[in-house]
C-alpha atoms as a PDB file:
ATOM      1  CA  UNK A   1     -13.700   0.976   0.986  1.00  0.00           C
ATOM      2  CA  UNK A   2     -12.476   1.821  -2.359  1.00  0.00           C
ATOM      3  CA  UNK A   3     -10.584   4.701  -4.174  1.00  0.00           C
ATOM      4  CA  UNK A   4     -13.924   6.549  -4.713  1.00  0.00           C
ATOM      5  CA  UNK A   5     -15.451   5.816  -1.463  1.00  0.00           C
ATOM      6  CA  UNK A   6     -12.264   7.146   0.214  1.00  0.00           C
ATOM      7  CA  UNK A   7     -12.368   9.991  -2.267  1.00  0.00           C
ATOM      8  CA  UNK A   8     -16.149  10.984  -1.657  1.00  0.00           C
ATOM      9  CA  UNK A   9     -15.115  10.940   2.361  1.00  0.00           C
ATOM     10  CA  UNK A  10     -12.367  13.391   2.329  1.00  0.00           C
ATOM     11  CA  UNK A  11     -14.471  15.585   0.505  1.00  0.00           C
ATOM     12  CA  UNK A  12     -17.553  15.429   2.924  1.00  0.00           C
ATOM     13  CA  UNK A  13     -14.995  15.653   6.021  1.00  0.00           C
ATOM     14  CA  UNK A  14     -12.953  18.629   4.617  1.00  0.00           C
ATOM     15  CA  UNK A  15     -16.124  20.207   2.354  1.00  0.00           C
ATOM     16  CA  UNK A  16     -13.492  19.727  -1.136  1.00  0.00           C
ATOM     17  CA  UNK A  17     -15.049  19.923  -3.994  1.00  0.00           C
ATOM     18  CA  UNK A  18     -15.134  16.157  -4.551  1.00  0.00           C
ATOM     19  CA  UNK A  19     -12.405  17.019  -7.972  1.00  0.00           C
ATOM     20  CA  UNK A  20     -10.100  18.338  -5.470  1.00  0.00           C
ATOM     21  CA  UNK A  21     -10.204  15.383  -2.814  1.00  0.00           C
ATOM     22  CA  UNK A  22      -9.984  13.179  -5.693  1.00  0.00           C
ATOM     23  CA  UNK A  23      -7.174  14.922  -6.802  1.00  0.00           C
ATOM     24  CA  UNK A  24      -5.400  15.041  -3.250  1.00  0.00           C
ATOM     25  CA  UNK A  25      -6.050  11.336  -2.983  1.00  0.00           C
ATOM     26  CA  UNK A  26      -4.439  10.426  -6.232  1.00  0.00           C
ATOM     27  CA  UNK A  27      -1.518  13.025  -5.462  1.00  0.00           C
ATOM     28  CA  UNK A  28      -1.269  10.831  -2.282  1.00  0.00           C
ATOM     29  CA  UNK A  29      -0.950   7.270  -3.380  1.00  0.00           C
ATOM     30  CA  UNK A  30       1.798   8.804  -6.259  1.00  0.00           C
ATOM     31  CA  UNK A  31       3.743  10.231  -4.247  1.00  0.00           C
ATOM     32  CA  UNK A  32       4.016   7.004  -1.604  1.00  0.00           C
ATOM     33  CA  UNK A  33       4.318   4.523  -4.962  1.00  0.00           C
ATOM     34  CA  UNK A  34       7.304   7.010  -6.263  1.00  0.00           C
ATOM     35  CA  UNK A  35       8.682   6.614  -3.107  1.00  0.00           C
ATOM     36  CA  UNK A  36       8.611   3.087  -3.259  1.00  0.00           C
ATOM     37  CA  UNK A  37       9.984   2.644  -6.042  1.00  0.00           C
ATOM     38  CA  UNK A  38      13.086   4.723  -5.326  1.00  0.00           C
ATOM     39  CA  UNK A  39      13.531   2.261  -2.750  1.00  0.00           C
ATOM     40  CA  UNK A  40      12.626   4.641  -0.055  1.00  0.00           C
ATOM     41  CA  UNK A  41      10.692   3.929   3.603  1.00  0.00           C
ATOM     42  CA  UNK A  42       7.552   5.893   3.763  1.00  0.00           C
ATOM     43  CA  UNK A  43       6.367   6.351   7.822  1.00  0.00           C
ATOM     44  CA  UNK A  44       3.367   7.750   8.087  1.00  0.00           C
ATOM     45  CA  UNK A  45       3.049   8.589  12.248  1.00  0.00           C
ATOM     46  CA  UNK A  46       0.126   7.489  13.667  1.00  0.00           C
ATOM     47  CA  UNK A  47      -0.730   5.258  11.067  1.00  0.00           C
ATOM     48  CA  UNK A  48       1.966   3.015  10.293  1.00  0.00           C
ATOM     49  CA  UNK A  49       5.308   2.420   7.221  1.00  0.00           C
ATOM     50  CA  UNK A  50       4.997   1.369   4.063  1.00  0.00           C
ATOM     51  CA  UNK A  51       8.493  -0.227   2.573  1.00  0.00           C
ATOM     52  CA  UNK A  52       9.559  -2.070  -0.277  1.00  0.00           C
ATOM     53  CA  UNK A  53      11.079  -5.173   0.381  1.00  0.00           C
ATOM     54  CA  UNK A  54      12.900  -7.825  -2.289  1.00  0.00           C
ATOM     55  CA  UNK A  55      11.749 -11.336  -2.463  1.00  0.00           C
ATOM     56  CA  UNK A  56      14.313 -13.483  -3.263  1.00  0.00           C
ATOM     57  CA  UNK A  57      13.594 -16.162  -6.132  1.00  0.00           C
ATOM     58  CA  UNK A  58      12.971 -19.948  -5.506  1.00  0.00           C
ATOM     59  CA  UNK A  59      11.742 -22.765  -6.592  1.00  0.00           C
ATOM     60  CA  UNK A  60       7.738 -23.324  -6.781  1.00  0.00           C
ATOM     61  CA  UNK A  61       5.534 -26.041  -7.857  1.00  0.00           C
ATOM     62  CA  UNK A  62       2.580 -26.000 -10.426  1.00  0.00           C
ATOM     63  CA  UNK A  63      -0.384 -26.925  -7.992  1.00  0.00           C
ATOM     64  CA  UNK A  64      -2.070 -28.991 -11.569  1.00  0.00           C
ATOM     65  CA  UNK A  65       1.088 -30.981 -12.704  1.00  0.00           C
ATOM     66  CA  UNK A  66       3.014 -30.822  -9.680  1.00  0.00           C
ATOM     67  CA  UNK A  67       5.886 -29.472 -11.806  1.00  0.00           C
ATOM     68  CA  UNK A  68       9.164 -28.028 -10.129  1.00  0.00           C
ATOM     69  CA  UNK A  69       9.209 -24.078 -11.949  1.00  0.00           C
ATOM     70  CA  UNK A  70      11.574 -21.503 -10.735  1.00  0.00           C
ATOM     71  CA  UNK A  71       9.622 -17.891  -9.240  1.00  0.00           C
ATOM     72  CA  UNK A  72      12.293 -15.011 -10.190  1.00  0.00           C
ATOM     73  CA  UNK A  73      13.172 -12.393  -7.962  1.00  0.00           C
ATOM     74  CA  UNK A  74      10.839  -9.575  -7.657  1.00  0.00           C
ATOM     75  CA  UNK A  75      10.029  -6.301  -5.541  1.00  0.00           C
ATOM     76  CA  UNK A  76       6.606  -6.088  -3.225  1.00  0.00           C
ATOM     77  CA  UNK A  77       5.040  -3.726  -1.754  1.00  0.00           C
ATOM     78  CA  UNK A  78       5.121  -4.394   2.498  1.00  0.00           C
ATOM     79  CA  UNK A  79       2.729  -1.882   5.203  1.00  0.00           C
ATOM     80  CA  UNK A  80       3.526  -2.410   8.946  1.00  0.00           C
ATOM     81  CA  UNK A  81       0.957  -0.907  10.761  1.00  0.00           C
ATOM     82  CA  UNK A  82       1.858   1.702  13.671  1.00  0.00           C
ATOM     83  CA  UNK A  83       0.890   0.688  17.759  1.00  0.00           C
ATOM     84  CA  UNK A  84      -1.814   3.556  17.514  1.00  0.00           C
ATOM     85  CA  UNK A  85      -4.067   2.151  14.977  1.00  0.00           C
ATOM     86  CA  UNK A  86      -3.320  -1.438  16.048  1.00  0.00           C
ATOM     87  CA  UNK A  87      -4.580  -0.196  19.339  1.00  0.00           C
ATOM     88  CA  UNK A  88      -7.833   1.710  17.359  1.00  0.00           C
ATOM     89  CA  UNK A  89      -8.392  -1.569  15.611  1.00  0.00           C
ATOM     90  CA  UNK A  90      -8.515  -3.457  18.509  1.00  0.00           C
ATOM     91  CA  UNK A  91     -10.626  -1.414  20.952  1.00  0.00           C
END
């Protein structure tokens, strides 16, 4: 499912006007990625967290020339999923 499947969903299942779901949906995925990036946890009950977590850098190798090449430091995005939709997932 993509952004405008997802969109054209919440709009069937509330009866939006499919501007205002996609609107809510947008407004949604901002506010978690501003979260994120102020370094904040976002839990979501029933569904599961979202955090951001910091990857340390290290040393990598180019897969073609088997060259040694350092991977800076950088910031990613990790979701933990909660027990209840693990437990919908697996039914």
């Amino acid at each position: 499912m993509n952004k405008t499947q997802l969109t054209e969903l919440v709009a069937a299942k509330t009866k939006m006007k499919k501007k205002d779901a996609e609107a809510a949906v947008s407004q949604v995925f901002a506010c978690i990625t501003e979260a994120l990036v102020n370094g904040e946890k976002v839990q979501i009950s029933g569904f599961g967290s979202f955090e951001s977590k910091e990857r340390a850098a290290r040393i990598g190798r180019n897969p073609h020339t088997h060259e040694e090449m350092e991977i800076p430091a950088f910031k990613s995005a990790g979701f933990s999923p909660s027990r209840t939709l693990k437990s919908a997932i697996n039914k």
